[in-house]
N, C-alpha and C. Protein backbone atom coordinates (compact mmCIF):
# COMPACT_ATOMS: atom_id res chain seq x y z
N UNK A 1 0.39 17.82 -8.80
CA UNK A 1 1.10 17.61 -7.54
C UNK A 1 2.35 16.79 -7.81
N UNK A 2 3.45 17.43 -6.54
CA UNK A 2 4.83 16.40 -7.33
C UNK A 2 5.14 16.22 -6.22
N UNK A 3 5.99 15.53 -5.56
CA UNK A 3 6.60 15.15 -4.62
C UNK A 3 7.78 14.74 -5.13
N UNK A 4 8.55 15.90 -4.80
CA UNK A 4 10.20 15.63 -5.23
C UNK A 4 11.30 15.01 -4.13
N UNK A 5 11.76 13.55 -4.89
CA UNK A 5 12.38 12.90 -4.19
C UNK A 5 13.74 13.50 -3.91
N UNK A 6 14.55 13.54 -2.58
CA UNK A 6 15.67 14.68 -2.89
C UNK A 6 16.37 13.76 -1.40
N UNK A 7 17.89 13.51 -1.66
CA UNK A 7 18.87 13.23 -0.91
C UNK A 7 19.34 12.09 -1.66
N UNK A 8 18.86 11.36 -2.65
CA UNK A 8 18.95 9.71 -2.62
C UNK A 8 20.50 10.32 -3.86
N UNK A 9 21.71 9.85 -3.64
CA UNK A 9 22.94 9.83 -4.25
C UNK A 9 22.64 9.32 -5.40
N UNK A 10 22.68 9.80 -7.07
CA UNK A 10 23.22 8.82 -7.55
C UNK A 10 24.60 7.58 -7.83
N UNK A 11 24.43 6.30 -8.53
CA UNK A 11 24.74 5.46 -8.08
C UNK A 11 24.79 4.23 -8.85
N UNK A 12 25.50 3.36 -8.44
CA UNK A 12 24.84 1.81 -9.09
C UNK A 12 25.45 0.75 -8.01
N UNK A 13 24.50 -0.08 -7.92
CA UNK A 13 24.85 -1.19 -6.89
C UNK A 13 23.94 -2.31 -7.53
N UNK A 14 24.75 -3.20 -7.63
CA UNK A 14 24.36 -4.56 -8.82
C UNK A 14 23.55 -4.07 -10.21
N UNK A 15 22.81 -4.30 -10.54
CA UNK A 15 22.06 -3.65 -11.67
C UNK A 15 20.99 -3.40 -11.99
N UNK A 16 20.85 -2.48 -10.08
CA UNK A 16 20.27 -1.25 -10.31
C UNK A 16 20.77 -0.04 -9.98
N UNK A 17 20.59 0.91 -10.29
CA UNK A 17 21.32 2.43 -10.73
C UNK A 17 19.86 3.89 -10.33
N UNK A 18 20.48 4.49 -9.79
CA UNK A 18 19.73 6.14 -9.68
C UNK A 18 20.77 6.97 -10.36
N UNK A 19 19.84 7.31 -10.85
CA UNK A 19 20.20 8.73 -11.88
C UNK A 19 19.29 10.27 -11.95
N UNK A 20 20.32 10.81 -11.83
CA UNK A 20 19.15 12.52 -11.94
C UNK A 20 19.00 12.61 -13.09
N UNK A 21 18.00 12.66 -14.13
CA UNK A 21 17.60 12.98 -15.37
C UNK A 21 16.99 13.97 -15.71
N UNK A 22 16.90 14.49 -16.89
CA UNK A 22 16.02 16.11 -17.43
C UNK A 22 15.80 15.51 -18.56
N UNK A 23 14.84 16.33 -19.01
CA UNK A 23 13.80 15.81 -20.21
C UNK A 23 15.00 15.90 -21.48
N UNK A 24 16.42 16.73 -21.22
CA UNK A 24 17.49 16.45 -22.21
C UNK A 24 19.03 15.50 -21.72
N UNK A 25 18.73 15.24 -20.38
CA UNK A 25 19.84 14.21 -20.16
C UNK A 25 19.45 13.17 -19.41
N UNK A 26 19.85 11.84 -19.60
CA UNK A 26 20.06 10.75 -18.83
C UNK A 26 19.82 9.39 -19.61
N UNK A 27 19.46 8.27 -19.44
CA UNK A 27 19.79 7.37 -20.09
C UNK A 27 18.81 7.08 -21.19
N UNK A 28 19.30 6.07 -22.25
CA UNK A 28 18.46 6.19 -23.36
C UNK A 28 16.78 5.54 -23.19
N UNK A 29 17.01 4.79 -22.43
CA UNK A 29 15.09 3.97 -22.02
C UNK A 29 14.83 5.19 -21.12
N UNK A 30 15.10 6.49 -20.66
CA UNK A 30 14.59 7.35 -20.01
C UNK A 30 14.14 8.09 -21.19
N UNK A 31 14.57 8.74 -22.13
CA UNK A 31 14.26 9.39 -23.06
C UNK A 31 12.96 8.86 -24.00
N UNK A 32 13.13 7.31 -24.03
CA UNK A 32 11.74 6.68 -24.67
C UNK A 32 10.99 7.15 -23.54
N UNK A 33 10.67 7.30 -22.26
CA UNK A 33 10.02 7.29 -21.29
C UNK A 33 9.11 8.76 -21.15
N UNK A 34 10.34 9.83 -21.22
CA UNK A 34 9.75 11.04 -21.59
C UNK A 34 8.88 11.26 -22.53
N UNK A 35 9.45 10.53 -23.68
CA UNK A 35 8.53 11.23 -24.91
C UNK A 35 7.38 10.26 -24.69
N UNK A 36 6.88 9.24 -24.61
CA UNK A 36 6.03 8.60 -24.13
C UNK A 36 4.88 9.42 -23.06
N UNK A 37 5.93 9.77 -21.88
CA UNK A 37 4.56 10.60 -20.68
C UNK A 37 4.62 11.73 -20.72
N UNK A 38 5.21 12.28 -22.01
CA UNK A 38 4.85 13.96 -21.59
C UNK A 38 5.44 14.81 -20.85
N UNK A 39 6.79 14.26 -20.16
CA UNK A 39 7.56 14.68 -18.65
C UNK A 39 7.48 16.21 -18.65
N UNK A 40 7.28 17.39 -18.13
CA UNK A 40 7.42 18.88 -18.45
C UNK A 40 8.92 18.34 -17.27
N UNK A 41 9.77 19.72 -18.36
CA UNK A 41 11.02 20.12 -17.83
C UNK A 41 11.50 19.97 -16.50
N UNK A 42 12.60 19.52 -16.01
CA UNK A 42 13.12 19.40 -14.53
C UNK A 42 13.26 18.53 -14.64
N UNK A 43 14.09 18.58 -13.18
CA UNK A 43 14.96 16.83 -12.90
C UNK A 43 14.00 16.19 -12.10
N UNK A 44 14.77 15.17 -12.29
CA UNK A 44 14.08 13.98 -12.18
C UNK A 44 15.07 12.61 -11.29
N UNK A 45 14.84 11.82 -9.90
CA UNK A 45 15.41 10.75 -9.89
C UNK A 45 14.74 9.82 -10.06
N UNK A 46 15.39 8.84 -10.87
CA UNK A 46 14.98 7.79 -11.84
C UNK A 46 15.59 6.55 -11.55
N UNK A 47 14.85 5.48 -10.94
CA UNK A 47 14.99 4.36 -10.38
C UNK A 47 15.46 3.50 -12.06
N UNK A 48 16.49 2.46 -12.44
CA UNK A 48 17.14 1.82 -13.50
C UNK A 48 17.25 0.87 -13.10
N UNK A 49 16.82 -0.62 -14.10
CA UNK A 49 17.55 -1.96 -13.84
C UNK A 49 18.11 -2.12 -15.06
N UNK A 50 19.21 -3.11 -14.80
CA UNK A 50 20.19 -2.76 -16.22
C UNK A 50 20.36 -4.43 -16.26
N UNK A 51 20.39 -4.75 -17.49
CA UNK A 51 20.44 -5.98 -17.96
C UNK A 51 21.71 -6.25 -19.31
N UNK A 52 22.15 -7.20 -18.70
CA UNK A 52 23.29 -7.61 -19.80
C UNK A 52 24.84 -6.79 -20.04
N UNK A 53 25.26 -6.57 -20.58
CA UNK A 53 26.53 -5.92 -20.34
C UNK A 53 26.90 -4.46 -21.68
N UNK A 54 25.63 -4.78 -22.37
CA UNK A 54 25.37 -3.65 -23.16
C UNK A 54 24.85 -2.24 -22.50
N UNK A 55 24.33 -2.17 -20.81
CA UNK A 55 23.79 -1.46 -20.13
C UNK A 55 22.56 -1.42 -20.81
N UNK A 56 21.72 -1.77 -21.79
CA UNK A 56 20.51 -1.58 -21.46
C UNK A 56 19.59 -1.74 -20.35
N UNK A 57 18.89 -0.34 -20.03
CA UNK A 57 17.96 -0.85 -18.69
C UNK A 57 16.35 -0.30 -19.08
N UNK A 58 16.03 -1.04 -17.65
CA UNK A 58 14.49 -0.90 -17.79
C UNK A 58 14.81 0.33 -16.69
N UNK A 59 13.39 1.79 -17.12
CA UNK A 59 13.00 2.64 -16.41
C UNK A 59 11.92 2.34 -14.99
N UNK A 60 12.69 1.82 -14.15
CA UNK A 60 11.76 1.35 -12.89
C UNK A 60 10.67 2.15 -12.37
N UNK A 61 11.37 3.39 -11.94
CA UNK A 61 10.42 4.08 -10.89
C UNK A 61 11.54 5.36 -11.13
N UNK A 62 10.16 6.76 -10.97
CA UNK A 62 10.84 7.97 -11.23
C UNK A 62 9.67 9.15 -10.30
N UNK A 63 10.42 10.00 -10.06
CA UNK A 63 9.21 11.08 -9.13
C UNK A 63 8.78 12.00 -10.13
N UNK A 64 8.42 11.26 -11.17
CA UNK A 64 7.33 12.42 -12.41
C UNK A 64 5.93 12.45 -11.97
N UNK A 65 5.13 13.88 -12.33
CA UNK A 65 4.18 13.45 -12.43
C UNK A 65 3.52 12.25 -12.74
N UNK A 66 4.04 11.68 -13.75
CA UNK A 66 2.75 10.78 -14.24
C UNK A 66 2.92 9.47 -13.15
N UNK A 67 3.77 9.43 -12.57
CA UNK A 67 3.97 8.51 -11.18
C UNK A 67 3.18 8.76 -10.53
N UNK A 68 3.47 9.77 -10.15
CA UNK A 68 2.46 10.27 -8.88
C UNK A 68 0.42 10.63 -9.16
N UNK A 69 0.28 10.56 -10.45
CA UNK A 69 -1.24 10.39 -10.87
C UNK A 69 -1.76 8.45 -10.72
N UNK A 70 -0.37 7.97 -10.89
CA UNK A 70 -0.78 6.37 -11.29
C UNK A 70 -0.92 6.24 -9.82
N UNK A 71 -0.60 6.68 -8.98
CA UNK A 71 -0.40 6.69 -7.42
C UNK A 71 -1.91 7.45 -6.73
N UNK A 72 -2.47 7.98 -7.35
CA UNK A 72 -3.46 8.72 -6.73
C UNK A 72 -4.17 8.11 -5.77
N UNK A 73 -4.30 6.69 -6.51
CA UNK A 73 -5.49 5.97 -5.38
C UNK A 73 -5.10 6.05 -4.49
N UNK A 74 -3.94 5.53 -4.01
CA UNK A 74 -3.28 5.51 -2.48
C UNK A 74 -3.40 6.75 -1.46
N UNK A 75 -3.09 7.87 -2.26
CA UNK A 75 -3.01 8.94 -1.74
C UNK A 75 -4.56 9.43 -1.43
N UNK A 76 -5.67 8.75 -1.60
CA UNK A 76 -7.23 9.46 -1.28
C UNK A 76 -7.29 7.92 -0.03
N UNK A 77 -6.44 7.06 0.17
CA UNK A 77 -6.57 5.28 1.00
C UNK A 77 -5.82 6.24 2.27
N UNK A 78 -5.15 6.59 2.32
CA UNK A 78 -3.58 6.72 3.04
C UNK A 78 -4.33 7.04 4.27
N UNK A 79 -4.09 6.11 5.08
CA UNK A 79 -4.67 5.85 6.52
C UNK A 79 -4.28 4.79 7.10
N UNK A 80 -4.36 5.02 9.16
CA UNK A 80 -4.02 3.43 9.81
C UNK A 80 -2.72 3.15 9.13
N UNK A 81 -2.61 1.80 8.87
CA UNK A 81 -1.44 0.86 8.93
C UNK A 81 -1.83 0.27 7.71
N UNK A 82 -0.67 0.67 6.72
CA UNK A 82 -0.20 0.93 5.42
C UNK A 82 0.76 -0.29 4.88
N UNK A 83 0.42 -0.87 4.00
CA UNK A 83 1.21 -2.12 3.41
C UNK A 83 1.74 -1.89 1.86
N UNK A 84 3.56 -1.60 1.91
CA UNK A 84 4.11 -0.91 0.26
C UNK A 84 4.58 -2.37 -0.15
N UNK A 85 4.07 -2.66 -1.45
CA UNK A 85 5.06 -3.74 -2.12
C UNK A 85 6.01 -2.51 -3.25
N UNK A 86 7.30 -2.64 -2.81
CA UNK A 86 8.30 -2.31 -3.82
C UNK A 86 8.25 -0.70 -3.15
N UNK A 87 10.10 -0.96 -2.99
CA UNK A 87 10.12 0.09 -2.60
C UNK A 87 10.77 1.74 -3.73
N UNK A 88 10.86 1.21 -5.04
CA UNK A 88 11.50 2.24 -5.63
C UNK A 88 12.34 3.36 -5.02
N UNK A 89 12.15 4.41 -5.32
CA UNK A 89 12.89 5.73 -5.02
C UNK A 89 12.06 6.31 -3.89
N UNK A 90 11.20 5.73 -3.09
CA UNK A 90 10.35 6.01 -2.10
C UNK A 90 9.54 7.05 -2.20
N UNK A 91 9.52 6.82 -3.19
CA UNK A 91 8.44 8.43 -3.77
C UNK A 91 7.22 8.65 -3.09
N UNK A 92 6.91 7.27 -2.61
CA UNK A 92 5.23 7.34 -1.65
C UNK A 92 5.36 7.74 -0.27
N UNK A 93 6.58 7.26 0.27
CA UNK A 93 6.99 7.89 1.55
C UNK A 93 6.71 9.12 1.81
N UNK A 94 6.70 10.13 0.76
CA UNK A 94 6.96 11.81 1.49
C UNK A 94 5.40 11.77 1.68
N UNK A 95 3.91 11.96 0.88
CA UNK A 95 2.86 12.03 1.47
C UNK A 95 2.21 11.20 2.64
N UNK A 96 3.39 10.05 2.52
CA UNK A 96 2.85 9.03 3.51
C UNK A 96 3.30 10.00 5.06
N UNK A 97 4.62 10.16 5.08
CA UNK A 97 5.52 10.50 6.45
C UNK A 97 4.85 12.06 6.68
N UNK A 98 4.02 12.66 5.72
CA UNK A 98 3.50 14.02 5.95
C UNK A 98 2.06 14.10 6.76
N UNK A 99 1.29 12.49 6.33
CA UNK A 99 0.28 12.52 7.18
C UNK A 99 -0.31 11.99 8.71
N UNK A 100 -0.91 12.55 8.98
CA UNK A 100 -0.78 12.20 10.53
C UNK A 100 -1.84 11.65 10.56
N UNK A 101 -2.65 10.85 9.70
CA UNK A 101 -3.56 9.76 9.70
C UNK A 101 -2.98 8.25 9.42
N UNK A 102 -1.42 8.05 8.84
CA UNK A 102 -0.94 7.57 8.63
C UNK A 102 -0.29 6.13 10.03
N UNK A 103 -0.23 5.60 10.86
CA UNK A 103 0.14 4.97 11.77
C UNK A 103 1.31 4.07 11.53
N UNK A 104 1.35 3.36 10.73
CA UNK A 104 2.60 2.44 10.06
C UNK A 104 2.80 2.14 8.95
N UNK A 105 3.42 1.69 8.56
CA UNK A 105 4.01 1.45 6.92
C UNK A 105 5.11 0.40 7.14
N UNK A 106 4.49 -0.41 6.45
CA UNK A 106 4.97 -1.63 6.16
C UNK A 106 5.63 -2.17 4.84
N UNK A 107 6.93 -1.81 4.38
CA UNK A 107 7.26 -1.74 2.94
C UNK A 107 7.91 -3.38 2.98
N UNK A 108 7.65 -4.12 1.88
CA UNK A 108 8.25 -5.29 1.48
C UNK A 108 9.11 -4.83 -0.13
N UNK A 109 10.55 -5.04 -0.47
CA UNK A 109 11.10 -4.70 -1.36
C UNK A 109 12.10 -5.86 -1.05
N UNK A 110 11.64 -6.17 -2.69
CA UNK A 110 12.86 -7.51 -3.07
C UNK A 110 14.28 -7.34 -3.45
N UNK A 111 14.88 -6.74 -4.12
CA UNK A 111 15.80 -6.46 -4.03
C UNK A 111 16.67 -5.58 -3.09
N UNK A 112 17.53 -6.36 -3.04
CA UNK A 112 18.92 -5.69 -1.62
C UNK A 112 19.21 -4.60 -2.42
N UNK A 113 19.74 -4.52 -3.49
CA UNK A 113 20.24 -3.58 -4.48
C UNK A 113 19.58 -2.42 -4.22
N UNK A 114 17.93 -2.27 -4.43
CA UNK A 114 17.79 -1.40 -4.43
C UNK A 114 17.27 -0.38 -3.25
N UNK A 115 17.51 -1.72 -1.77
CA UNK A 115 17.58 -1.34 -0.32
C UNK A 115 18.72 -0.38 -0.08
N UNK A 116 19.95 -1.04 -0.65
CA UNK A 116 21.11 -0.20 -0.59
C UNK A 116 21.25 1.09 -1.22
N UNK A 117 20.57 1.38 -2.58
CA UNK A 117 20.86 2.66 -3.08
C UNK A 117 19.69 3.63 -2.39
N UNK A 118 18.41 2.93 -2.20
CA UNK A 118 17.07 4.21 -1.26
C UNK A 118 17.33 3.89 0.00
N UNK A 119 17.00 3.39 1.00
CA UNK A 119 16.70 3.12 1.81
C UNK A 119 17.46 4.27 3.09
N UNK A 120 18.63 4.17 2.96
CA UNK A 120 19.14 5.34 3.81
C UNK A 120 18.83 6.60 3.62
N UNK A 121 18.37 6.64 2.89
CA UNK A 121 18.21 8.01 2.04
C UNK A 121 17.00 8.87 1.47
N UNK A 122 16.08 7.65 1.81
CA UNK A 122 14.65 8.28 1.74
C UNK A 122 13.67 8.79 2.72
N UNK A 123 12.72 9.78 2.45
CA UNK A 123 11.75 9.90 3.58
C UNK A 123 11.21 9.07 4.49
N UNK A 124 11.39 9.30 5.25
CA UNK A 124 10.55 7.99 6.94
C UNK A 124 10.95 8.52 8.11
N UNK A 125 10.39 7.87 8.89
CA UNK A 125 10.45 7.95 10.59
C UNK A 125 10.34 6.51 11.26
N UNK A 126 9.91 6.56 12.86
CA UNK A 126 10.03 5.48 13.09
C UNK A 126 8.87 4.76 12.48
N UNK A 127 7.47 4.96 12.10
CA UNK A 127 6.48 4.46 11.87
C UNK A 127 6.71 3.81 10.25
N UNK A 128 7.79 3.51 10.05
CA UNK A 128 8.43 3.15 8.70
C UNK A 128 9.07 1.45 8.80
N UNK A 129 8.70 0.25 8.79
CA UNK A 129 9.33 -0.61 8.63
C UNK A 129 9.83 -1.24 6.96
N UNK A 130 11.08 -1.42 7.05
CA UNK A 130 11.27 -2.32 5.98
C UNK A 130 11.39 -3.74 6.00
N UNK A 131 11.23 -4.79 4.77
CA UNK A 131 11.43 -6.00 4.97
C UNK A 131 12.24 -6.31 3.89
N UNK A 132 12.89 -6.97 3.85
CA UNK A 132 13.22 -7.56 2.33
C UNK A 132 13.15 -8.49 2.43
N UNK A 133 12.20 -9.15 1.14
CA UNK A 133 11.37 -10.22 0.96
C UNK A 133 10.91 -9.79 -0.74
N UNK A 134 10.38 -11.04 -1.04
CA UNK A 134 9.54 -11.02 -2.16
C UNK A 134 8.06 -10.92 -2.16
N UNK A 135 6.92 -9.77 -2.12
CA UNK A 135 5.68 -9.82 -1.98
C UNK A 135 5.19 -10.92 -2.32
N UNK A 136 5.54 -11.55 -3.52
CA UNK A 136 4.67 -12.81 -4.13
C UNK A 136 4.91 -13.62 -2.94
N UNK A 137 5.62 -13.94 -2.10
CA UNK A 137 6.19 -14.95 -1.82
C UNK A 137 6.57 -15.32 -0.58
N UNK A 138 6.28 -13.59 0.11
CA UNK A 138 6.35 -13.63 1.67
C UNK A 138 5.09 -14.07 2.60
N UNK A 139 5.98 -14.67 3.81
CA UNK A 139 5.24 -15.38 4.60
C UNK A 139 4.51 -14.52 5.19
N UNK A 140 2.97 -14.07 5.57
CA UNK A 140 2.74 -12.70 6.31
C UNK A 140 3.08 -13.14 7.70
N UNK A 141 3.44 -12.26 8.55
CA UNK A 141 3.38 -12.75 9.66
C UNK A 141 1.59 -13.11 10.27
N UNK A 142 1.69 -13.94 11.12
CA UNK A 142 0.03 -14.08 12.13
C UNK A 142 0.37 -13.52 12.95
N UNK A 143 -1.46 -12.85 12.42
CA UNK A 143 -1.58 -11.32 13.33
C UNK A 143 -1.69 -10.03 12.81
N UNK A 144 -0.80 -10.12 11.23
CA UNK A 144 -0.81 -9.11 10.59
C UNK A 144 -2.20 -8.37 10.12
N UNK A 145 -2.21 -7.06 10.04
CA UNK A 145 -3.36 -6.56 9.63
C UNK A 145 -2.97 -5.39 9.10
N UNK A 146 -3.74 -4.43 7.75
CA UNK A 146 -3.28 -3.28 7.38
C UNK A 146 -4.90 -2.62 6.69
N UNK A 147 -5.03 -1.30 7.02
CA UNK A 147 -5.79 -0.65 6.63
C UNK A 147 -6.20 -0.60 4.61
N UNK A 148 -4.74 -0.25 4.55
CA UNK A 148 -4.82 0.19 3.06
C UNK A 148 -3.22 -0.68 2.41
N UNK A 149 -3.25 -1.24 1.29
CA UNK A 149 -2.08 -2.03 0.44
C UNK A 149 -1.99 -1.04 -0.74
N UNK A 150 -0.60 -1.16 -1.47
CA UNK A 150 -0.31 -0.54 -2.37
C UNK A 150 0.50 -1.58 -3.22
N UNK A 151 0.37 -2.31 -4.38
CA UNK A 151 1.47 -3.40 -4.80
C UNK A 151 1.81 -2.56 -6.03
N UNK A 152 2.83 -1.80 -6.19
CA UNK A 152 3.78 -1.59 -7.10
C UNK A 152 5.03 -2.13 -7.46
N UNK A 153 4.12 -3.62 -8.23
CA UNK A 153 5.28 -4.48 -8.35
C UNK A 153 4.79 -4.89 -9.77
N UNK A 154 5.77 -5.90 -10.09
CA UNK A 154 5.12 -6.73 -11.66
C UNK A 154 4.88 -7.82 -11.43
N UNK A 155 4.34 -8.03 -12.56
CA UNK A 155 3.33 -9.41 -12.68
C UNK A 155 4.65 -10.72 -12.57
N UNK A 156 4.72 -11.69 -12.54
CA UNK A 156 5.30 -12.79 -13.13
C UNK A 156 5.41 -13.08 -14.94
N UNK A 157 6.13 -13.91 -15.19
CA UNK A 157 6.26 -13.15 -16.84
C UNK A 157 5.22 -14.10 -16.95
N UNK A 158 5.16 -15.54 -16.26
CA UNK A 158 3.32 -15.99 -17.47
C UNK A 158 2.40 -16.16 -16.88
N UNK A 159 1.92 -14.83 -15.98
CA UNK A 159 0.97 -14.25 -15.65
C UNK A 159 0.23 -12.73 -17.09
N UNK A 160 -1.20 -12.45 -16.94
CA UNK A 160 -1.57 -11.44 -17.17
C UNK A 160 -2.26 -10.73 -16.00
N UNK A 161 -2.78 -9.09 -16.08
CA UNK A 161 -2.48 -8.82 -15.05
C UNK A 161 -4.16 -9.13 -14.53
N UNK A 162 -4.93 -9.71 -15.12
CA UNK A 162 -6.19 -10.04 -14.00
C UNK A 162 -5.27 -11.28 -13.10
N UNK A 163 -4.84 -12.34 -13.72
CA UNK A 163 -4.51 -13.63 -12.96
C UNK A 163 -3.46 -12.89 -11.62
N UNK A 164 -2.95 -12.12 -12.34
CA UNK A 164 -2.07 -11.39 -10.72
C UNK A 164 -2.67 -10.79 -10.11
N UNK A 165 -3.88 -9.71 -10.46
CA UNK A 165 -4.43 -9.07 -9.40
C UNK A 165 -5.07 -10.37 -8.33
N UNK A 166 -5.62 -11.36 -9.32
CA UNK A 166 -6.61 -12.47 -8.46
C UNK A 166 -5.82 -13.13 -7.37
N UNK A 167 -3.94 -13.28 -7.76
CA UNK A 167 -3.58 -13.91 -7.09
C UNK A 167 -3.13 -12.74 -5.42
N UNK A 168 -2.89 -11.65 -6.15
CA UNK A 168 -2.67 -11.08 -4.93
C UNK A 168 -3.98 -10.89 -3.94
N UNK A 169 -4.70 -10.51 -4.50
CA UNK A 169 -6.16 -10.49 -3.88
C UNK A 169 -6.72 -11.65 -3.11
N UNK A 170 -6.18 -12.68 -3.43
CA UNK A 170 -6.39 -14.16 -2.89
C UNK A 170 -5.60 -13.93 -1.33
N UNK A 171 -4.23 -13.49 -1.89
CA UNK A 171 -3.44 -13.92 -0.64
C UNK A 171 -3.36 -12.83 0.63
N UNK A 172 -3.54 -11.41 0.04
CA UNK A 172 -3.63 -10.29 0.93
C UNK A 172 -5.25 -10.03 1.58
N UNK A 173 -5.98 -10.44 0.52
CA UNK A 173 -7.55 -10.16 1.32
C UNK A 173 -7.81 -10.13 2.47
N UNK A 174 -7.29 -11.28 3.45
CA UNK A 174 -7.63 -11.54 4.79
C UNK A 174 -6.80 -10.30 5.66
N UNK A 175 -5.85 -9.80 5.09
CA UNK A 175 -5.17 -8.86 5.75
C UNK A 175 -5.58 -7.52 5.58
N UNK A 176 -5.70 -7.06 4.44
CA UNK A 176 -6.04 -5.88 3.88
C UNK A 176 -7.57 -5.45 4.03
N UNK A 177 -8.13 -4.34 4.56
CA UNK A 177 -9.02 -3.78 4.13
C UNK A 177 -9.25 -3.45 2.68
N UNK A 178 -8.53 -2.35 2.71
CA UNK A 178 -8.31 -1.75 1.02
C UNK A 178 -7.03 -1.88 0.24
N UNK A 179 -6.80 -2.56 -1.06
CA UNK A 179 -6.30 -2.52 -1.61
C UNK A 179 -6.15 -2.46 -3.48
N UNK A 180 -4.90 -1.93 -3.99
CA UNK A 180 -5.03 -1.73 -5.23
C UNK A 180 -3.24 -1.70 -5.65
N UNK A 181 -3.03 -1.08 -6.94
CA UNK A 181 -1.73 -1.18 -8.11
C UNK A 181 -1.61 -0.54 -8.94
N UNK A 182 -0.36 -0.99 -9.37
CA UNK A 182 0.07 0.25 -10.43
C UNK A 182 -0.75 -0.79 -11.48
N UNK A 183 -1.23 -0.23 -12.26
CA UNK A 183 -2.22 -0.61 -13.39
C UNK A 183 -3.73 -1.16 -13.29
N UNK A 184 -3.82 -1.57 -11.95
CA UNK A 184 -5.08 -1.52 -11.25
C UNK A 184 -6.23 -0.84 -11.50
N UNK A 185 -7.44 -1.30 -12.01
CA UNK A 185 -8.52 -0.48 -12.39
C UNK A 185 -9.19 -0.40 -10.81
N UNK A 186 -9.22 1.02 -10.30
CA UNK A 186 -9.88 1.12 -9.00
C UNK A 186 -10.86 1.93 -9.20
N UNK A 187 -12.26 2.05 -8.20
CA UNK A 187 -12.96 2.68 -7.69
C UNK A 187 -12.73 3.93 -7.81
């Protein structure tokens, strides 16, 4: 199953960047990326953070398969009122905005940067809020409540990832029914 992300311009706004890529063009940490997951042929938009002035970047978020398998859990959760940490290339949006079990969605994404290059431009409706904020770090509102969480975010650098799951799990529990992550060992 793929869910192809389609309208988002490529771009760069501070240093992060979308790019359309194929398993023979686009940037060089995309190409480690391919040969790494196996990508089969076709384009691809590919979420980039770029560091330093050499343009090396990190491969953020991309609508490949192997995204969308690391994503599975969500997609068997996806119900009620929905909580996204990180909003990438909104790749979760299209099964989200397709289901009608779905009620709200609640995305928290830290960077403006990369509000400005998706955000106009990705799948949603009104049942779509954004915040920009830092998941680690946002205040929830009282009152808040959500069926199912999704944290596709990273750890802190001197964290490992049990001490982050524990910490998110600490702080979202009271809110969340169900929740899980990208690297998350789930059920």
């Amino acid at each position: 199953m793929r869910w192809t992300v389609t309208g988002i311009p490529e771009g760069r706004v501070g240093k992060f960047s979308i790019m359309y890529c194929t398993t023979h063009r686009g940037h060089p940490s995309w190409h480690t990326y391919v040969d790494y997951a196996s990508i089969p042929s076709g384009t691809y938009t590919v979420l980039f953070e770029h560091f330093g002035d050499n343009d090396s970047a990190l491969n953020i978020m991309q609508d490949t398969p192997r995204e969308y398998e690391e994503h599975s859990w969500m997609l068997d959760k996806m119900s009620g009122d929905v909580l996204i940490a990180g909003l990438g290339v909104g790749m979760i949006n299209v099964p989200l905005l397709a289901s009608d079990d779905v009620t709200s969605v609640t995305i928290v994404e830290k960077n403006q940067d990369v509000i400005d290059l998706v955000w106009d431009y990705c799948a949603k409706d009104d049942r779509f809020t954004l915040i920009h904020d830092d998941i680690n770090t946002w205040e929830i509102p009282e009152g808040s409540s959500w069926d199912v969480a999704w944290f596709d975010t990273w750890m802190t650098h001197d964290e490992q990832l049990p001490e982050y799951i524990t910490r998110i799990q600490n702080k979202y529990g009271d809110y969340v029914q169900q929740m899980s992550g990208w690297h998350w060992e789930t059920e």
